[in-house]
Protein backbone atom coordinates (compact mmCIF):
# COMPACT_ATOMS: atom_id res chain seq x y z
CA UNK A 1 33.06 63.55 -41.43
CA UNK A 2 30.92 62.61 -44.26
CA UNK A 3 26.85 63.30 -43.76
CA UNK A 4 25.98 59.14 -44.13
CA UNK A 5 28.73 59.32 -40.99
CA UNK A 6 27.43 61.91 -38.97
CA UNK A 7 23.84 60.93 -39.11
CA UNK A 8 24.63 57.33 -38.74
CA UNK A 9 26.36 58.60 -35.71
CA UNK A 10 23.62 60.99 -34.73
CA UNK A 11 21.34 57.88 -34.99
CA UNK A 12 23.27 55.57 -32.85
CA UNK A 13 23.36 57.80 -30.04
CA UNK A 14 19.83 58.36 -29.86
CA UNK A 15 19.59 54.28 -30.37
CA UNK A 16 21.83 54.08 -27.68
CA UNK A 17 20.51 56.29 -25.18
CA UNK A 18 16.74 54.82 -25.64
CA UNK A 19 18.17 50.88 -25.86
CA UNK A 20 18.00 51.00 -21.92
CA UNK A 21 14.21 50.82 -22.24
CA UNK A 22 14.24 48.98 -25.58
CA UNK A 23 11.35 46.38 -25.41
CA UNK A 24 11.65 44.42 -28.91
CA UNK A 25 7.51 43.19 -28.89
CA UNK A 26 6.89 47.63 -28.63
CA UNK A 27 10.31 48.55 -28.98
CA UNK A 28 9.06 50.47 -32.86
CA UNK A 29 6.47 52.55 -31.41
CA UNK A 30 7.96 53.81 -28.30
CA UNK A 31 11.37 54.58 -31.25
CA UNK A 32 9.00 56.69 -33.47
CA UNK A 33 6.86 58.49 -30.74
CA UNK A 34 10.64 59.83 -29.68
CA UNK A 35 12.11 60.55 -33.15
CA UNK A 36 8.90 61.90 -34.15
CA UNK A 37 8.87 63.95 -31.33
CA UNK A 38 12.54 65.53 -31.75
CA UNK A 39 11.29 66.16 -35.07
CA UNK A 40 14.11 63.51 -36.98
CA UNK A 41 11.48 61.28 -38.96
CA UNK A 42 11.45 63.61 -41.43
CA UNK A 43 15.22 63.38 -41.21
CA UNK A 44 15.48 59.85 -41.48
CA UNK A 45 12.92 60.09 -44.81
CA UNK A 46 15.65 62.33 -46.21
CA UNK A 47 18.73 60.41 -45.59
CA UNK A 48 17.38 57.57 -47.44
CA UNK A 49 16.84 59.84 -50.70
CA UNK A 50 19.55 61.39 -50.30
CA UNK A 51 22.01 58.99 -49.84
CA UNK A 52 23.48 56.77 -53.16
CA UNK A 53 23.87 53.44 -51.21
CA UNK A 54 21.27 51.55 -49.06
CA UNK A 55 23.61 51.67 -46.39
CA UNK A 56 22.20 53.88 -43.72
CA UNK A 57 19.22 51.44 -44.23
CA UNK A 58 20.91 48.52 -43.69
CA UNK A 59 22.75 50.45 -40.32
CA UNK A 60 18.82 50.90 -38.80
CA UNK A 61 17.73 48.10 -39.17
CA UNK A 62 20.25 46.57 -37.57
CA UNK A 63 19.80 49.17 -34.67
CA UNK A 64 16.34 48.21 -34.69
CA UNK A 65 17.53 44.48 -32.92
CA UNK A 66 19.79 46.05 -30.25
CA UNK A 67 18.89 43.92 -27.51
CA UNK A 68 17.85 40.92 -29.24
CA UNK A 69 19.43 37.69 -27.17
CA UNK A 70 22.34 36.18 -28.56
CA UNK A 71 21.17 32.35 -29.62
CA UNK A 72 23.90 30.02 -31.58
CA UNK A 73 22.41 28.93 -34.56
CA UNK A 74 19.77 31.62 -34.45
CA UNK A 75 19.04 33.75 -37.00
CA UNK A 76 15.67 35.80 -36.54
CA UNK A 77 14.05 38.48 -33.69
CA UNK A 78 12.23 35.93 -32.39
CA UNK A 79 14.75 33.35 -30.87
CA UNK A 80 17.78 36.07 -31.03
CA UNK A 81 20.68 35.86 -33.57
CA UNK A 82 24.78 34.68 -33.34
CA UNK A 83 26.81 36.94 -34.86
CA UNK A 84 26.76 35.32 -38.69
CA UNK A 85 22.96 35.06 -38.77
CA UNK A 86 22.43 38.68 -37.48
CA UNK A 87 24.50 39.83 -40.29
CA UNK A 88 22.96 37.53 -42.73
CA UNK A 89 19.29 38.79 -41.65
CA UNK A 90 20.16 42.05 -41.71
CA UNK A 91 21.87 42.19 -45.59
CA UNK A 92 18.84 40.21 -46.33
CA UNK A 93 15.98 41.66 -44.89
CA UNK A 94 17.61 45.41 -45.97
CA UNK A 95 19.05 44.91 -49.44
CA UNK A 96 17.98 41.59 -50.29
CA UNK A 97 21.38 40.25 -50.73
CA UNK A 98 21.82 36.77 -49.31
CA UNK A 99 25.16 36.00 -47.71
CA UNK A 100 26.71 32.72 -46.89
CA UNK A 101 25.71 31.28 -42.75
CA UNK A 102 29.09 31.02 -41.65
CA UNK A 103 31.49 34.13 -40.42
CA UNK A 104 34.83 32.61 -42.41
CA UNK A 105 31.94 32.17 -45.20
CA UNK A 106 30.91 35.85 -45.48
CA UNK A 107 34.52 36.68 -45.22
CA UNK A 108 35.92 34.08 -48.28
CA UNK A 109 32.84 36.00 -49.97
CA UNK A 110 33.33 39.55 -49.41
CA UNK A 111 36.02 42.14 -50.91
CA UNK A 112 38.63 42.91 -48.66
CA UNK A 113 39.15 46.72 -48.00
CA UNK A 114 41.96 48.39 -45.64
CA UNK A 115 40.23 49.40 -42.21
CA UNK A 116 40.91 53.19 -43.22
CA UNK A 117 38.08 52.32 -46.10
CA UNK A 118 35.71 51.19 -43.67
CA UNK A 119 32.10 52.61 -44.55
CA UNK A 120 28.93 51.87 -42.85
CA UNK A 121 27.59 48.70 -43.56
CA UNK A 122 30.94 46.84 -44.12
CA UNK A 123 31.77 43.89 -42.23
CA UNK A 124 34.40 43.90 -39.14
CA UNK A 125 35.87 40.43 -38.36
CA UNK A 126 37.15 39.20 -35.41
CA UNK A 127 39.70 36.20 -34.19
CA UNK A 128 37.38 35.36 -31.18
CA UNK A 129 37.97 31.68 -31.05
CA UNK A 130 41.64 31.25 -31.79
CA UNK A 131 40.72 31.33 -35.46
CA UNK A 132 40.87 33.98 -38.31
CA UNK A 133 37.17 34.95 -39.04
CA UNK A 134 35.27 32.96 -36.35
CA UNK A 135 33.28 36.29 -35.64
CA UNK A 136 31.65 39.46 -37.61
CA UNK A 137 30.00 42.55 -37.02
CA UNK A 138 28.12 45.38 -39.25
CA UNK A 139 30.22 48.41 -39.11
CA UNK A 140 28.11 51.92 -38.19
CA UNK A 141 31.14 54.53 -38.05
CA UNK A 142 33.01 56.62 -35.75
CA UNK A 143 35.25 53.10 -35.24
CA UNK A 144 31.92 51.67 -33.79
CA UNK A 145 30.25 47.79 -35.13
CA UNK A 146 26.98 46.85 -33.94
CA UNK A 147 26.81 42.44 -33.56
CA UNK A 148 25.25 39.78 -31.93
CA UNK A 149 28.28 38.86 -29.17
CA UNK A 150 28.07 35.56 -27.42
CA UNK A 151 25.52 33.56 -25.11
CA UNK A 152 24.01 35.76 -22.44
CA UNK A 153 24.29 38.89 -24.21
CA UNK A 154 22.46 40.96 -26.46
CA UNK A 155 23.08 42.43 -29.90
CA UNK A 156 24.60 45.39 -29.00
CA UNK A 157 27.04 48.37 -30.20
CA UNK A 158 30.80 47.85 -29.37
CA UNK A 159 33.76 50.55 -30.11
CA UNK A 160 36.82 48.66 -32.01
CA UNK A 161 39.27 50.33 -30.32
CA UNK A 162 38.92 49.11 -26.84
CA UNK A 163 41.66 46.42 -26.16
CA UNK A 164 39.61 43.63 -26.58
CA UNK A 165 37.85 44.03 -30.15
CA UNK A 166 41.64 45.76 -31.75
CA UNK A 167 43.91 43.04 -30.35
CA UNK A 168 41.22 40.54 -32.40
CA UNK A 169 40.47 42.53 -35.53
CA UNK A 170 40.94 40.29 -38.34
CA UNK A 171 40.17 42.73 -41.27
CA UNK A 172 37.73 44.15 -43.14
CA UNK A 173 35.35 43.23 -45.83
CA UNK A 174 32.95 45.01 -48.28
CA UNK A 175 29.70 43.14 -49.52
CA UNK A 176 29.57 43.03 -53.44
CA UNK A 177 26.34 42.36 -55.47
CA UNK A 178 24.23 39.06 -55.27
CA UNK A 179 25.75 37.90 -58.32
CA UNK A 180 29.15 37.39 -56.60
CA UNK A 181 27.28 35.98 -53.92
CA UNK A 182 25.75 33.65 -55.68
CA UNK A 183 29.14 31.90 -57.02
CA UNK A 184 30.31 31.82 -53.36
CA UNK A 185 27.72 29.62 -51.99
């Protein structure tokens, strides 16, 4: 397993684990009182210098909304996210890369990859609505996405391979730079 892998695994089970008690208003100091005190800030530092892309970044912060309400339309911590605005926050609060609203949009203006390429931070899609693209999701590793799922829920981390999210899986999708973005919109 490659190191970006294992600690982006690593840091979505302690993410899981303390989501139970996850309170978004305190949620970041109860988070580093716990890391700090397992001794895996310093950890976290050196993943980001260590680690070419910004994609471990990108994979924290979006851990950092797990249990944000689901809200169509929405697209901030506040009010809670849908599945296309939690993915479009995320890219651009993380690498400043601004992707179309829409879930079919971010697809039409992403690279597709095979789902053996998948890396943290690509996008998962999903036939949820009896069309191709109508749903997306960050991918984190170890077959796992992390996405804002439908009214009544929370953002939360799902596993692909459960029956539900593999009969659905619509493909795969990389994010390029903001200047491919830019001719997309």
């Amino acid at each position: 397993m490659l190191p970006v892998m294992r600690i982006s695994v690593l840091l979505l089970t302690l993410l899981l684990a303390f989501s139970a008690h996850a309170n978004p208003a305190g949620q970041g100091d109860d988070m580093d009182h716990f890391l700090a005190e397992k001794g895996l800030l310093g950890k976290i530092g050196q993943m980001g210098q260590n680690v070419g892309s910004k994609a471990s970044e990108l994979v924290v912060t979006a851990m950092g909304a797990l249990g944000v309400p689901y809200r169509r339309g929405g697209n901030n911590y506040e009010t809670g996210f849908d599945c296309s605005g939690f993915v479009r926050t995320m890219y651009e609060q993380t690498l400043g890369l601004m992707l179309p609203r829409r879930a079919e949009q971010q697809a039409a203006a992403t690279e597709k990859i095979d789902r053996s390429e998948l890396q943290p931070g690509d996008l998962v899609f999903f036939n949820t609505m009896r069309r191709a693209f109508s749903h997306v999701g960050i991918y984190v590793g170890d077959n796992k996405f992390i996405h804002s799922p439908k009214p009544g829920a929370e953002v939360r981390v799902e596993d692909m391979r459960i029956s539900y999210w593999s009969r659905r899986f619509d493909g795969a999708r990389r994010v390029p730079d903001q200047s491919a973005l830019a001719q997309t919109e």
